[in-house]
Protein backbone atom coordinates (compact mmCIF):
# COMPACT_ATOMS: atom_id res chain seq x y z
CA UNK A 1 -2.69 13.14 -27.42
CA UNK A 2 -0.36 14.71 -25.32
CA UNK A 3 2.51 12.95 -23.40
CA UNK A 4 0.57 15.28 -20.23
CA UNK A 5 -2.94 13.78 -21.60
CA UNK A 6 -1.37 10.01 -21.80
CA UNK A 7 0.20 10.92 -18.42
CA UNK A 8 -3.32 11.91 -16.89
CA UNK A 9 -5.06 9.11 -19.08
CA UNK A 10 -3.29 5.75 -17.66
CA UNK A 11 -1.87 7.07 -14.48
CA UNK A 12 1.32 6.99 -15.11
CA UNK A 13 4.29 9.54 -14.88
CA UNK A 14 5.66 11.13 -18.02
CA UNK A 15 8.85 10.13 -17.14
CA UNK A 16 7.42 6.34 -17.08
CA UNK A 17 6.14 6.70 -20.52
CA UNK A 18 9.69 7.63 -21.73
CA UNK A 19 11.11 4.95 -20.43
CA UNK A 20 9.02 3.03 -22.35
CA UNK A 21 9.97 4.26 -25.43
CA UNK A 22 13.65 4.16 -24.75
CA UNK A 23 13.36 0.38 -24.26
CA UNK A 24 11.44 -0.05 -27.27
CA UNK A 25 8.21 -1.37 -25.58
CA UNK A 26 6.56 1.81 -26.59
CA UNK A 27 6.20 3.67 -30.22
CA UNK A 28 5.07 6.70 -30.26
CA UNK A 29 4.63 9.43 -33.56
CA UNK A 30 6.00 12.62 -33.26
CA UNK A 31 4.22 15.92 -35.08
CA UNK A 32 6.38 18.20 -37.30
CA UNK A 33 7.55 19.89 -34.53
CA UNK A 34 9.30 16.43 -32.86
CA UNK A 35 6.65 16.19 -30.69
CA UNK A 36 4.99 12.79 -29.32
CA UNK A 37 1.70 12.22 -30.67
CA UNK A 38 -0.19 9.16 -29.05
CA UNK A 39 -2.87 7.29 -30.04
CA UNK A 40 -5.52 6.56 -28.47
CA UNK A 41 -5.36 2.76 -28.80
CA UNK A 42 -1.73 3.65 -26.89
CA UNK A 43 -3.68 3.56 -23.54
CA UNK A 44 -4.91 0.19 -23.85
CA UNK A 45 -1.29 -0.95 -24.85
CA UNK A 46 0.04 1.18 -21.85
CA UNK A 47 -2.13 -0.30 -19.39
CA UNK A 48 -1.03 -4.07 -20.64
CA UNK A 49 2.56 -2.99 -20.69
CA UNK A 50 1.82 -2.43 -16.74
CA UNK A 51 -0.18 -5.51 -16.22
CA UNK A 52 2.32 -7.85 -17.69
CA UNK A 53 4.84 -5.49 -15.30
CA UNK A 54 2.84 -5.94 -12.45
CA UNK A 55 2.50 -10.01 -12.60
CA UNK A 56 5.95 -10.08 -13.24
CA UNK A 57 6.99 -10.84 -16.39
CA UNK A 58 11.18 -9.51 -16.81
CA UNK A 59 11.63 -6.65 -18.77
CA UNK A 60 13.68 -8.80 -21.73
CA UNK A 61 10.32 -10.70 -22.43
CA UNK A 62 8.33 -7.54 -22.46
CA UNK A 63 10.47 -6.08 -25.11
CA UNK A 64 10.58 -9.64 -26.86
CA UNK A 65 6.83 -9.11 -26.89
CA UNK A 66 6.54 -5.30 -27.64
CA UNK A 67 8.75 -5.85 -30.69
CA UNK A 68 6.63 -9.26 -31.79
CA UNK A 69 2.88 -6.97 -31.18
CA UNK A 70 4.51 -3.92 -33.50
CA UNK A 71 5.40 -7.14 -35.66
CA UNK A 72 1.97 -7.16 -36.71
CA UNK A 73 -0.75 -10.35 -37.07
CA UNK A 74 1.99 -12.58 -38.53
CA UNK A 75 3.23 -13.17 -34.97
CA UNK A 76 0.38 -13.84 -33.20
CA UNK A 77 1.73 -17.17 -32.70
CA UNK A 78 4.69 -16.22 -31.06
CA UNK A 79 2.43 -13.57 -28.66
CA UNK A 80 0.17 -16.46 -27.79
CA UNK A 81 2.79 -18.86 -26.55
CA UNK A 82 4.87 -16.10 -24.69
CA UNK A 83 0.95 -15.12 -22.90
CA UNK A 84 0.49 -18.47 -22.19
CA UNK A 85 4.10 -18.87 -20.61
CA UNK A 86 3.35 -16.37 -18.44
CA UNK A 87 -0.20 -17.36 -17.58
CA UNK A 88 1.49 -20.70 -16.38
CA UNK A 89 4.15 -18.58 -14.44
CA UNK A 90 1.25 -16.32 -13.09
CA UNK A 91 -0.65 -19.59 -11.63
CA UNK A 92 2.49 -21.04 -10.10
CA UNK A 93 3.27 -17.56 -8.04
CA UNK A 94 -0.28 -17.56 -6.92
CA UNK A 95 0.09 -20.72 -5.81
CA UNK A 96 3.13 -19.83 -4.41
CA UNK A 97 1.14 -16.76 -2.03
CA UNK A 98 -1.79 -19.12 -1.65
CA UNK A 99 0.59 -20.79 0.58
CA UNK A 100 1.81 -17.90 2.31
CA UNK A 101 -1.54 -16.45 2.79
CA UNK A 102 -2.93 -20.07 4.60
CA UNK A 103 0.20 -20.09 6.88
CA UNK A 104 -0.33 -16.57 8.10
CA UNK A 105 -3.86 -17.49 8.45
CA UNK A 106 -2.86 -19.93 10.86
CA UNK A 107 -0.49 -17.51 12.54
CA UNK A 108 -2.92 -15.24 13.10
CA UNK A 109 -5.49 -17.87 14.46
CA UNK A 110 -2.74 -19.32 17.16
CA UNK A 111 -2.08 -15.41 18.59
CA UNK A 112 -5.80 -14.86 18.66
CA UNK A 113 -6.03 -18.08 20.51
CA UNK A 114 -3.67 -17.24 22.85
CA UNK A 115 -4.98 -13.89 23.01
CA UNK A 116 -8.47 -14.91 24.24
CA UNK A 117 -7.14 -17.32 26.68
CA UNK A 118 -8.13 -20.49 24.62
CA UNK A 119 -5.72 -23.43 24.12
CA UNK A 120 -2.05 -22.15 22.35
């Protein structure tokens, strides 16, 4: 596949997918004519590059864990306890936006209040 067809296939810019590469969270084959070949079980890794991206885990740790998954089976340990790290870090931000989400709640409840001429 294509860096175009990859593009296309996970929604993200070529110039994303480079990136990737450059900081070593993404390996990619190249045909005779130094052109990247990916595979298709690269989309599935693409998308969880981007998940563990989007929930916020730092770039360092991605690469930590990019370099342990081309590491093979033998450090499945070490993937495990970095995903559960981050699960734990996940819960505590949610947490964290539960919070915010209840006090705009109320917010919102005291302006409609006021709003329909009940109690402030």
């Amino acid at each position: 596949m294509t860096i175009g067809e990859i593009s296309k296939r996970v929604g993200l810019p070529e110039s994303t997918l480079r990136y990737y590469e450059k900081q070593e969270l993404l390996r990619v084959s190249r045909d005779s004519a130094g052109r990247r070949n990916y595979a298709g079980e690269d989309v599935a890794w693409i998308q969880f590059l981007r998940r563990l991206k989007e929930t916020g885990m730092p770039l360092k740790d991605i690469r930590r864990y990019a370099k342990l998954r081309y590491g093979g089976d033998a450090t499945l340990p070490q993937r495990l306890e970095m995903l559960r790290a981050h699960r734990t870090y996940v819960l505590e931000q949610r947490c964290r936006w539960d919070g915010y989400l209840k006090n705009l709640d109320e917010k919102i409840g005291l302006y409609e209040e006021a709003l329909s001429g009940g109690p402030a």
